[in-house]
C-alpha atoms as a PDB file:
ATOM      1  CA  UNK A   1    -102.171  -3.562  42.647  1.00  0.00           C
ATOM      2  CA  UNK A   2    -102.425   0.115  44.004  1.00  0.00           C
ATOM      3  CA  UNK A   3    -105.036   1.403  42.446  1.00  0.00           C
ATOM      4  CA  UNK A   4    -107.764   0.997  39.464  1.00  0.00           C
ATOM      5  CA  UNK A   5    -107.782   3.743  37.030  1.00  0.00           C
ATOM      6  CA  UNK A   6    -109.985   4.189  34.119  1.00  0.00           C
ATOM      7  CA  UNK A   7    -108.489   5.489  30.671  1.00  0.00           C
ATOM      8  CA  UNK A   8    -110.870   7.868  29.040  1.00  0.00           C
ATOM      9  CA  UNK A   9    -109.723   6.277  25.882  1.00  0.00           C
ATOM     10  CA  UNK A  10    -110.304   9.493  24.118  1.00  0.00           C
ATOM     11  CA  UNK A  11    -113.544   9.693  25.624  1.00  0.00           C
ATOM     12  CA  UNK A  12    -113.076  12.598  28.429  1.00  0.00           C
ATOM     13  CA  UNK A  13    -117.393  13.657  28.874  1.00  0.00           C
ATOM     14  CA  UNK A  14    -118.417   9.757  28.599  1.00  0.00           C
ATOM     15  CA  UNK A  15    -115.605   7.760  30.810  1.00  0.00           C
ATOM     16  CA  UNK A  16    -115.440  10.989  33.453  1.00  0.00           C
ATOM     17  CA  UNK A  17    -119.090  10.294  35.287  1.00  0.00           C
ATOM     18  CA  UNK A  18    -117.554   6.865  35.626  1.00  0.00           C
ATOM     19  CA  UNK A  19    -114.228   7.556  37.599  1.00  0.00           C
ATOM     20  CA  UNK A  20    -116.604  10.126  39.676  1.00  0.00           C
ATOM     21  CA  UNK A  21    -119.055   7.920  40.695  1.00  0.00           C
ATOM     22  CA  UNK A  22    -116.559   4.816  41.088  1.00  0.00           C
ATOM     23  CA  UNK A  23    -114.080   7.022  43.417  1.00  0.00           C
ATOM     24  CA  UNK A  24    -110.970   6.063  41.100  1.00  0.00           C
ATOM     25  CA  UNK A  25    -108.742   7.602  38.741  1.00  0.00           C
ATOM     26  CA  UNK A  26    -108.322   8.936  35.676  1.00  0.00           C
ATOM     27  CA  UNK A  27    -105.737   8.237  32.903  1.00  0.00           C
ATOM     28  CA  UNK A  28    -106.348  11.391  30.118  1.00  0.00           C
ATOM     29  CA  UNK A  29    -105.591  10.160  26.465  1.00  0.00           C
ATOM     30  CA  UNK A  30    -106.880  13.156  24.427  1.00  0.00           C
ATOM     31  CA  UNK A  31    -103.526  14.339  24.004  1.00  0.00           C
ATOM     32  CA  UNK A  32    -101.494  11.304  22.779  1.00  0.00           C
ATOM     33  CA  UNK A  33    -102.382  13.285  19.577  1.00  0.00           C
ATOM     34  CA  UNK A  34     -99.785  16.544  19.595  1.00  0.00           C
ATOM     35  CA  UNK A  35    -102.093  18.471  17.707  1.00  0.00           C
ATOM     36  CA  UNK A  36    -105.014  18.768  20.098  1.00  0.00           C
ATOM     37  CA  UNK A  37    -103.312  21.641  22.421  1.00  0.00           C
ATOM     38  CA  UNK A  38    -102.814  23.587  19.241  1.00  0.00           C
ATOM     39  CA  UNK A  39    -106.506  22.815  17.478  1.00  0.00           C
ATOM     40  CA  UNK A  40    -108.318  22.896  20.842  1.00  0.00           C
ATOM     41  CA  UNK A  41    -106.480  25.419  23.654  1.00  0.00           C
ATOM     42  CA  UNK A  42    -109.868  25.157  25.862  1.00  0.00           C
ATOM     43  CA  UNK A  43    -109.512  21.419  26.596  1.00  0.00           C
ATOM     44  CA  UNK A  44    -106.990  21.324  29.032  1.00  0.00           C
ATOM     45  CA  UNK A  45    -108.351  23.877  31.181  1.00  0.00           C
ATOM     46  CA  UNK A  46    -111.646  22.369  30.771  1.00  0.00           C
ATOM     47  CA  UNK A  47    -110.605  18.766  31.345  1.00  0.00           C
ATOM     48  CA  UNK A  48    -108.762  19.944  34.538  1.00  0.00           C
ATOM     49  CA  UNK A  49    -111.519  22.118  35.836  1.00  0.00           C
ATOM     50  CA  UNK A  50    -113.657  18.649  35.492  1.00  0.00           C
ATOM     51  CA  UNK A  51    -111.231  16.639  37.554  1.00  0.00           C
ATOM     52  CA  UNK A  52    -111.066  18.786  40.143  1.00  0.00           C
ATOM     53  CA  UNK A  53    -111.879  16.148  42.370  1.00  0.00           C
ATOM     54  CA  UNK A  54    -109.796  13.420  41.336  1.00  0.00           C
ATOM     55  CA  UNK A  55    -106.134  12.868  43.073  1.00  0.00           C
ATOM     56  CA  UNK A  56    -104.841  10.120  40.645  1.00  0.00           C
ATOM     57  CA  UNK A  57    -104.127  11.508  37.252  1.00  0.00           C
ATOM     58  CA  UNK A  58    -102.191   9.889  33.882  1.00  0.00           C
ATOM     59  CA  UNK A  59    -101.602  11.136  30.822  1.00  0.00           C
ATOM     60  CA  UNK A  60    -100.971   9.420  27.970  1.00  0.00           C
ATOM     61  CA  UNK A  61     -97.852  11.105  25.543  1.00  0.00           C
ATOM     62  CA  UNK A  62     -97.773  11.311  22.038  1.00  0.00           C
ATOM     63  CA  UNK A  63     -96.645   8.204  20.632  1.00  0.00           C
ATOM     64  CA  UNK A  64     -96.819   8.349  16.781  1.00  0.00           C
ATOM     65  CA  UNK A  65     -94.064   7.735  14.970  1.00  0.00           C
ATOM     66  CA  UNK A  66     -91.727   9.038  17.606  1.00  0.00           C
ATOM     67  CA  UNK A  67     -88.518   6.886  18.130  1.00  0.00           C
ATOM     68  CA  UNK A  68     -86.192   7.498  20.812  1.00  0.00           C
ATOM     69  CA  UNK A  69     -83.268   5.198  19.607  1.00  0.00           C
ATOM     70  CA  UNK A  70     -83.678   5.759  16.075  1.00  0.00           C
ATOM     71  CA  UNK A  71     -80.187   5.873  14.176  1.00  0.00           C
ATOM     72  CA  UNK A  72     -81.598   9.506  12.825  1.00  0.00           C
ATOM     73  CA  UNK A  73     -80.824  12.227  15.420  1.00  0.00           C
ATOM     74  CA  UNK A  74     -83.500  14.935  13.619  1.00  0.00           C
ATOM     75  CA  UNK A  75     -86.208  11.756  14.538  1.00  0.00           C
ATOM     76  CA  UNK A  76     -84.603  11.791  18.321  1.00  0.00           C
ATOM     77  CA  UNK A  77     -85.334  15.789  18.169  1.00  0.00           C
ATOM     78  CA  UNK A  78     -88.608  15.576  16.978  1.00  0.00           C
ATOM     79  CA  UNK A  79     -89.021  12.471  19.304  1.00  0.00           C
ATOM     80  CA  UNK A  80     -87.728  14.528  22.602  1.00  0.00           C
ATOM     81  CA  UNK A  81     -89.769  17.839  21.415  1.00  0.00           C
ATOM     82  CA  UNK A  82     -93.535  15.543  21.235  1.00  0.00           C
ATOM     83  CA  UNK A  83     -92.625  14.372  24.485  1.00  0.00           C
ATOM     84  CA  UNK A  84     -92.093  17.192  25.981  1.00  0.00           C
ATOM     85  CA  UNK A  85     -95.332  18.291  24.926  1.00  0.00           C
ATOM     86  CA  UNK A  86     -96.387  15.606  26.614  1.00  0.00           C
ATOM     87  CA  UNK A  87     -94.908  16.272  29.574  1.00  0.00           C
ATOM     88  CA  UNK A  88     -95.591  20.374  29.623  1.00  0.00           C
ATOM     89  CA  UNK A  89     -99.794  18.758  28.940  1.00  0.00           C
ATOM     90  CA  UNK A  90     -99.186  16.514  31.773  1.00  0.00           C
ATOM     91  CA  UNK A  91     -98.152  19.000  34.338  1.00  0.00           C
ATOM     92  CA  UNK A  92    -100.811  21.678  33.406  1.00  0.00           C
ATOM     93  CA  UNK A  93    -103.174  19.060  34.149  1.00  0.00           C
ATOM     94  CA  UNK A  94    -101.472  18.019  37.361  1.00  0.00           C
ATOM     95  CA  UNK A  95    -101.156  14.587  36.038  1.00  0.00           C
ATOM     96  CA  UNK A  96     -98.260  12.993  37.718  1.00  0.00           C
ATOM     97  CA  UNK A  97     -98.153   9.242  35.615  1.00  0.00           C
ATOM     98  CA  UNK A  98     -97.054   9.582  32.121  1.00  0.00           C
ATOM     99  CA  UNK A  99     -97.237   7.176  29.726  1.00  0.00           C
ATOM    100  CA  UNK A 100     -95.001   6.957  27.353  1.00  0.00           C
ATOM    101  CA  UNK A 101     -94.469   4.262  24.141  1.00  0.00           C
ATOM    102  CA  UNK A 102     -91.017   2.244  24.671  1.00  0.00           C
ATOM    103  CA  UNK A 103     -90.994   2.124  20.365  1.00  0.00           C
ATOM    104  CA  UNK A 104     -89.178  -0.777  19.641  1.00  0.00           C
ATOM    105  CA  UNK A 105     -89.445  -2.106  15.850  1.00  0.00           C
ATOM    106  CA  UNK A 106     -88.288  -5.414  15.730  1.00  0.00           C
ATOM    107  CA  UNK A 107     -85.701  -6.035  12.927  1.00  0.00           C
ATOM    108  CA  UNK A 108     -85.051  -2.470  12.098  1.00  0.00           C
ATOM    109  CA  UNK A 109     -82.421  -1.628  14.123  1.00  0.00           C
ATOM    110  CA  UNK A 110     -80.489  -3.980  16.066  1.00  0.00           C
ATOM    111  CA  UNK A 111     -80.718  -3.703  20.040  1.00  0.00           C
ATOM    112  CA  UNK A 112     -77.683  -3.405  20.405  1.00  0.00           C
ATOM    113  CA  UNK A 113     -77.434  -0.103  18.949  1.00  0.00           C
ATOM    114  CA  UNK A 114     -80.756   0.722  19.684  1.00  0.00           C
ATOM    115  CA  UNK A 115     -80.468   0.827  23.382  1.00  0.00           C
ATOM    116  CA  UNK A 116     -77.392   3.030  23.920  1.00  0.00           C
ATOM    117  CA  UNK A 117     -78.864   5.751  21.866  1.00  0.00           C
ATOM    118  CA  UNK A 118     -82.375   4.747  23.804  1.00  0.00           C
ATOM    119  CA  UNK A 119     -80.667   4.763  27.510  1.00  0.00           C
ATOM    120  CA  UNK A 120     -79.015   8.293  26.362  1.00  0.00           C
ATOM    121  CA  UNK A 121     -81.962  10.288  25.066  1.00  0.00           C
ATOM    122  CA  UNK A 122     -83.862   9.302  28.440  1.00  0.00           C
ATOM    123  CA  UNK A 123     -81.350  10.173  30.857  1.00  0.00           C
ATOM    124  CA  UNK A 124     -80.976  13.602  28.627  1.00  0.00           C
ATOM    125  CA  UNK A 125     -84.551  13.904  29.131  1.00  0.00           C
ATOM    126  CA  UNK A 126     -84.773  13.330  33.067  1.00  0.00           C
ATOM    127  CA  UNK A 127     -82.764  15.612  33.560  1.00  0.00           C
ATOM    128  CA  UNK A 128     -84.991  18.853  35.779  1.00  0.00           C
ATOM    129  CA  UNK A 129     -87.854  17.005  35.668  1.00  0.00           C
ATOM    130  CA  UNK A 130     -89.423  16.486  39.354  1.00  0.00           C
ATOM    131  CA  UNK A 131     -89.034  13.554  41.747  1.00  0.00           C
ATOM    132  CA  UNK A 132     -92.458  12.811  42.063  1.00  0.00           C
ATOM    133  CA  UNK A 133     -93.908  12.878  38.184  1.00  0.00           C
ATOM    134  CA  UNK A 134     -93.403   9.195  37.129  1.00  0.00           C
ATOM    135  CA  UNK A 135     -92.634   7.960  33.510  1.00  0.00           C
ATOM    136  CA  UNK A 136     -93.904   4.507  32.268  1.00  0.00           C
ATOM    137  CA  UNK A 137     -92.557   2.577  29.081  1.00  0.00           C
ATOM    138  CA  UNK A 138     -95.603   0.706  26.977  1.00  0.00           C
ATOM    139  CA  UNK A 139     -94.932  -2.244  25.592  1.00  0.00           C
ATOM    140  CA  UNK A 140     -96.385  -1.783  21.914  1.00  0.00           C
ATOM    141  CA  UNK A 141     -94.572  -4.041  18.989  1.00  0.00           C
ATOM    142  CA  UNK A 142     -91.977  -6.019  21.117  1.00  0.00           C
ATOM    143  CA  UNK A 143     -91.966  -9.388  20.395  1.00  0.00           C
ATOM    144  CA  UNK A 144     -90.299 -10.169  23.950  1.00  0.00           C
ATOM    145  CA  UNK A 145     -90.195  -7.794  27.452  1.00  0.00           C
ATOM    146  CA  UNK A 146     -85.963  -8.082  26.866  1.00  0.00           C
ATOM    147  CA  UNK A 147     -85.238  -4.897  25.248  1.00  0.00           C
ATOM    148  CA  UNK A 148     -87.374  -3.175  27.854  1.00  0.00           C
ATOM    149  CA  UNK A 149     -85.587  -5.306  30.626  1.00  0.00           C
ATOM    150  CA  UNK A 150     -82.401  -3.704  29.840  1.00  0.00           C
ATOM    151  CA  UNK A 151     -83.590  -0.320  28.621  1.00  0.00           C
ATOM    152  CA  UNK A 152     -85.471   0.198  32.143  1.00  0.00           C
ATOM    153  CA  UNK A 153     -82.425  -1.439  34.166  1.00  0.00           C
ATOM    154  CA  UNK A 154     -79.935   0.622  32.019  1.00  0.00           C
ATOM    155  CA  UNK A 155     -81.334   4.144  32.704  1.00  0.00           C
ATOM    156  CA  UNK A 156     -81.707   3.073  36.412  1.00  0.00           C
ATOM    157  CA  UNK A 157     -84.301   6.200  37.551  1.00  0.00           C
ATOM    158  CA  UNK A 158     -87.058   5.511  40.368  1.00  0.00           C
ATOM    159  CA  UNK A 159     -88.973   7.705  37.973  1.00  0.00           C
ATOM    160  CA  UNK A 160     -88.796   5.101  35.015  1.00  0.00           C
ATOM    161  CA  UNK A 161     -90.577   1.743  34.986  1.00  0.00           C
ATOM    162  CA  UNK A 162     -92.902  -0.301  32.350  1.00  0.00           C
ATOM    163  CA  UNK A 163     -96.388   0.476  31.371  1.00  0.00           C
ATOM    164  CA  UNK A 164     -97.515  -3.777  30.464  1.00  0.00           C
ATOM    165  CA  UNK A 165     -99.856  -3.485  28.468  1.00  0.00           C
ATOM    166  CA  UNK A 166    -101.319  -6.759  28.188  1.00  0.00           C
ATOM    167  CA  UNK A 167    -103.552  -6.600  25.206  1.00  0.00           C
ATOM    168  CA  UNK A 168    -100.359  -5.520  22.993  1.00  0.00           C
ATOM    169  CA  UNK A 169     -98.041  -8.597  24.257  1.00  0.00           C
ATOM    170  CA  UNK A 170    -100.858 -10.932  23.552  1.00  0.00           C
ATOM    171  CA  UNK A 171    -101.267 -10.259  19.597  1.00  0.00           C
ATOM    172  CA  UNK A 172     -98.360  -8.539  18.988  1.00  0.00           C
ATOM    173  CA  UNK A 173     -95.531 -10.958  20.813  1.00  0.00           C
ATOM    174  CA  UNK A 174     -94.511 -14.490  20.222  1.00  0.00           C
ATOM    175  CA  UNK A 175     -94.235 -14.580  24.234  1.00  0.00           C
ATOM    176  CA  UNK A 176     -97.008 -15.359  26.529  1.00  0.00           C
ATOM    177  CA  UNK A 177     -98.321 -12.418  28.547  1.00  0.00           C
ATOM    178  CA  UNK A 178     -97.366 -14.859  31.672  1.00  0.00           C
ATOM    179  CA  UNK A 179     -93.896 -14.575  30.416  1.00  0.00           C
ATOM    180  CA  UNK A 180     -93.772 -11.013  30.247  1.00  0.00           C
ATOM    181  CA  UNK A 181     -95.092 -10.229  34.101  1.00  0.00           C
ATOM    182  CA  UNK A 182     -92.790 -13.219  35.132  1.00  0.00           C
ATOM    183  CA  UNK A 183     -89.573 -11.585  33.529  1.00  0.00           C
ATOM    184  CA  UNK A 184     -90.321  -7.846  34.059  1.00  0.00           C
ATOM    185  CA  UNK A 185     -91.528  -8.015  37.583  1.00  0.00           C
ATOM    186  CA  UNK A 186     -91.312  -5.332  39.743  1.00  0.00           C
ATOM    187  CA  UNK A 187     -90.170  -3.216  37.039  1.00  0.00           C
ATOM    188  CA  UNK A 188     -93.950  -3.377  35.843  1.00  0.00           C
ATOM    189  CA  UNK A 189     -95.644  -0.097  38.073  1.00  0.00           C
ATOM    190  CA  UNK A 190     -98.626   0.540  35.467  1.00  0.00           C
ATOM    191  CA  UNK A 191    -101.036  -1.677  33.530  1.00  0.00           C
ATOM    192  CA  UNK A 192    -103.058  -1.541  30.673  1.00  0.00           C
ATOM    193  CA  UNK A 193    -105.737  -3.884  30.848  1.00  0.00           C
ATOM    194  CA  UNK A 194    -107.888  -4.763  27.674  1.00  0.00           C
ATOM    195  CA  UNK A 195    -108.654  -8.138  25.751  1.00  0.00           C
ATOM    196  CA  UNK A 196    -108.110  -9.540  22.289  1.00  0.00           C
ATOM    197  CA  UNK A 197    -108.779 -12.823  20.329  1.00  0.00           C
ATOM    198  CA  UNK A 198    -104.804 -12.490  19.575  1.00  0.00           C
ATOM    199  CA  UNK A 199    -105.524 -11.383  15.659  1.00  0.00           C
ATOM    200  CA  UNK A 200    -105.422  -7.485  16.354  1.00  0.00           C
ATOM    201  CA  UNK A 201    -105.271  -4.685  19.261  1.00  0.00           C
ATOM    202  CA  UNK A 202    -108.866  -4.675  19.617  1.00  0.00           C
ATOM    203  CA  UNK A 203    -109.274  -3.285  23.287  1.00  0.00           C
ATOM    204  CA  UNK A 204    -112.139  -5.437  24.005  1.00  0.00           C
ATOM    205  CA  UNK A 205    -113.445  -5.695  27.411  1.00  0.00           C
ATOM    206  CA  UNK A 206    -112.311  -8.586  29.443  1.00  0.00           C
ATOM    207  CA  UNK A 207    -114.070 -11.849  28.475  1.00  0.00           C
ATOM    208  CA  UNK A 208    -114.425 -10.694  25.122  1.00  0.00           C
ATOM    209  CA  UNK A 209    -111.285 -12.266  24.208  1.00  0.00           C
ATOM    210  CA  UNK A 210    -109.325 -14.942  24.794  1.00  0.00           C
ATOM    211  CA  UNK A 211    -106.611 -13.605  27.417  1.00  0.00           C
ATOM    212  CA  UNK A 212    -106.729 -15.964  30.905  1.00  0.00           C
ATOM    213  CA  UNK A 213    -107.562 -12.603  32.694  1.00  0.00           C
ATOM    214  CA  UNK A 214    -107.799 -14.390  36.180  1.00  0.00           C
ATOM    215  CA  UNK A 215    -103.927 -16.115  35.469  1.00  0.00           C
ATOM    216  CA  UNK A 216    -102.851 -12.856  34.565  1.00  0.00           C
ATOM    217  CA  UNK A 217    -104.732 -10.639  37.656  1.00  0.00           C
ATOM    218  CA  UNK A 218    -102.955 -13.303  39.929  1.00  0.00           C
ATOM    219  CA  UNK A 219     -99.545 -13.155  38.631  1.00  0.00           C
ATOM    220  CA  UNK A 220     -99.822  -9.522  38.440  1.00  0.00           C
ATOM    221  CA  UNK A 221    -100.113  -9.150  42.059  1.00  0.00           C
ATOM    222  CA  UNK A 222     -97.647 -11.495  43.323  1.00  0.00           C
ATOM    223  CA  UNK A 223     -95.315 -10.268  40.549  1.00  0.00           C
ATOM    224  CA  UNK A 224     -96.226  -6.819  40.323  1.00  0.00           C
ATOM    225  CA  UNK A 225     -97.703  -6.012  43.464  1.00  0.00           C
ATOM    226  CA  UNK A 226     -97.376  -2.142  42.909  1.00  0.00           C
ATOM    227  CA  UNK A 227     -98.542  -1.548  40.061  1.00  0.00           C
ATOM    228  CA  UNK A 228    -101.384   0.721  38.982  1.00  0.00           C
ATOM    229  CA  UNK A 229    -104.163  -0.905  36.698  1.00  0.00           C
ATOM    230  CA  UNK A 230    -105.797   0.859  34.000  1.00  0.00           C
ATOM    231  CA  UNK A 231    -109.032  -0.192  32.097  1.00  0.00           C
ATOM    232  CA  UNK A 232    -108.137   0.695  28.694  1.00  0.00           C
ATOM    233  CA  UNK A 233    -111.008  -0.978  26.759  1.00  0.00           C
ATOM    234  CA  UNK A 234    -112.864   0.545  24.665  1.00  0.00           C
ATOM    235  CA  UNK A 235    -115.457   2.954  26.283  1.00  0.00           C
ATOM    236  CA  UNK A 236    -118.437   0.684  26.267  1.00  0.00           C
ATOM    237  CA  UNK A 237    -116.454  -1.885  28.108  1.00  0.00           C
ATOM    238  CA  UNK A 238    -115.182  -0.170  30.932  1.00  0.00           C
ATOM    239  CA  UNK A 239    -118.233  -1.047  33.380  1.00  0.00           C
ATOM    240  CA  UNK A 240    -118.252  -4.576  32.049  1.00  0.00           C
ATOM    241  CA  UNK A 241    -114.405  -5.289  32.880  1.00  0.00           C
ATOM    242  CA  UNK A 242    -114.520  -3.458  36.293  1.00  0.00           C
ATOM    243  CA  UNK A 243    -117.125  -5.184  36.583  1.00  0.00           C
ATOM    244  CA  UNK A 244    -115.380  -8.472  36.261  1.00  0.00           C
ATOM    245  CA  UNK A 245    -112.456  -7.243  38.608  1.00  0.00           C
ATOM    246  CA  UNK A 246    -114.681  -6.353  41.255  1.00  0.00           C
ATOM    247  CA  UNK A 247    -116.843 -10.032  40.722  1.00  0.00           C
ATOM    248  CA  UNK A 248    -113.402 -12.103  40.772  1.00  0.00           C
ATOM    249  CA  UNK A 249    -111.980 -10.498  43.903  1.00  0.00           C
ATOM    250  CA  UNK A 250    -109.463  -8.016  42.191  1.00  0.00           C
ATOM    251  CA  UNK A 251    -111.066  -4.879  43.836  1.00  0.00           C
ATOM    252  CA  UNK A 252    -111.027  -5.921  47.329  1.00  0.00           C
ATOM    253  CA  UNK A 253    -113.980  -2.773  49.404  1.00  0.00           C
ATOM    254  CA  UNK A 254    -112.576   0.068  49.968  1.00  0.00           C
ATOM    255  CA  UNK A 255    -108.623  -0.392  49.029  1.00  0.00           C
ATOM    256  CA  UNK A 256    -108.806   0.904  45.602  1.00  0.00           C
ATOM    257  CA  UNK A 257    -110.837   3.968  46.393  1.00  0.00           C
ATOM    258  CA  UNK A 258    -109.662   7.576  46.297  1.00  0.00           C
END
């Protein structure tokens, strides 16, 4: 990996002391809800004047609802306009990952329509944006990493890649999260790490679930050797999981500090 990040996980005032006295990053989730510029204009200058001192930034985008290959262009539009948001959020906060959902729903529409319309709206939305402000595609309902296989190899932009997140493949895929880093590979630049017992997205912390974390960690690196991890559990399992990363060799001193 290149770097551990923590995910505030909606959490900005609790999970920040964390990233500051661990050195690492910070992935900002308050405004995966579209509203919150709108109800609460102070955050984002607050949240940046608070980060100040931290050079890795994420954001994660509004996700709800928002298809980007749905057969209904007013849903594309209202799609594109969220994300934008996003994006606008992102660069006031100089935030240079984005995450944003991939929003596949298996057996609504078929791929093969799905991904042209997909593959079109993203290179549409490229277009202006800078070089060096990277977007990553979350794995959320797909049942396999295919769709995003072809989606990410379709659009073909150094700026596009997946987000794995590996709690969502485990209970929401019939494929086995070793299946998904083996086929998506190098196309896998940012992680979401949080466990589950497989029944639900619970964002536990790792060992609370029943995910082979040290499997994954390894094939992660020799599969994914460039991609960013973020601790996405829930707050009061952050420690514990870095915790475990740092106990089972995962943070090797000094590489993963800012």
């Amino acid at each position: 990996m290149k770097r551990i990040i923590f995910s505030d996980n909606d959490d900005f005032d609790v999970v920040l002391p964390f990233c500051l006295s661990e050195r690492l990053g910070i992935e900002l989730q308050s405004f995966w809800d579209p509203t919150q510029p709108e109800l609460y204009p102070a955050r984002i200058e607050y949240q940046l004047e608070k980060i100040k001192t931290i050079d890795f930034r994420a954001l994660h985008g509004p996700f709800g609802d928002l298809n980007c290959g749905s057969y209904d262009p007013m849903i594309r539009d209202v799609s594109r306009e969220r994300m934008l948001l996003g994006y606008q959020t992102a660069c006031k906060l100089k935030a240079t990952h984005i995450i944003f959902h991939h929003g596949y729903v298996p057996r609504t529409s078929p791929p093969k329509n799905w991904i042209p319309r997909f593959v079109q709206f993203w290179k549409y939305f490229l277009d202006e944006k800078p070089e060096n402000v990277y977007f990553h595609l979350e794995n959320m309902l797909e049942m396999s990493p295919d769709i995003m296989i072809e989606t990410i190899d379709t659009i073909s932009d150094q700026r596009v890649s997946a987000c794995f997140d590996i709690g969502h493949a485990h209970c929401n895929s019939a494929t086995p999260v070793m299946n998904w880093i083996e086929k998506l590979g190098r196309r896998i630049e940012y992680v979401h790490i949080h466990d589950n017992d497989g029944t639900s997205d619970q964002h536990a912390a790792i060992g609370e679930g029943n995910i082979p974390f040290k499997e994954v960690c390894c094939a992660l690196n020799e599969y994914s050797p460039n991609a960013f991890w973020s601790l996405e559990t829930q707050t009061n399992g952050i420690q514990k999981s870095y915790d475990w990363l740092k106990e089972n060799g995962f943070v090797p001193n000094g590489e993963m500090k800012i």
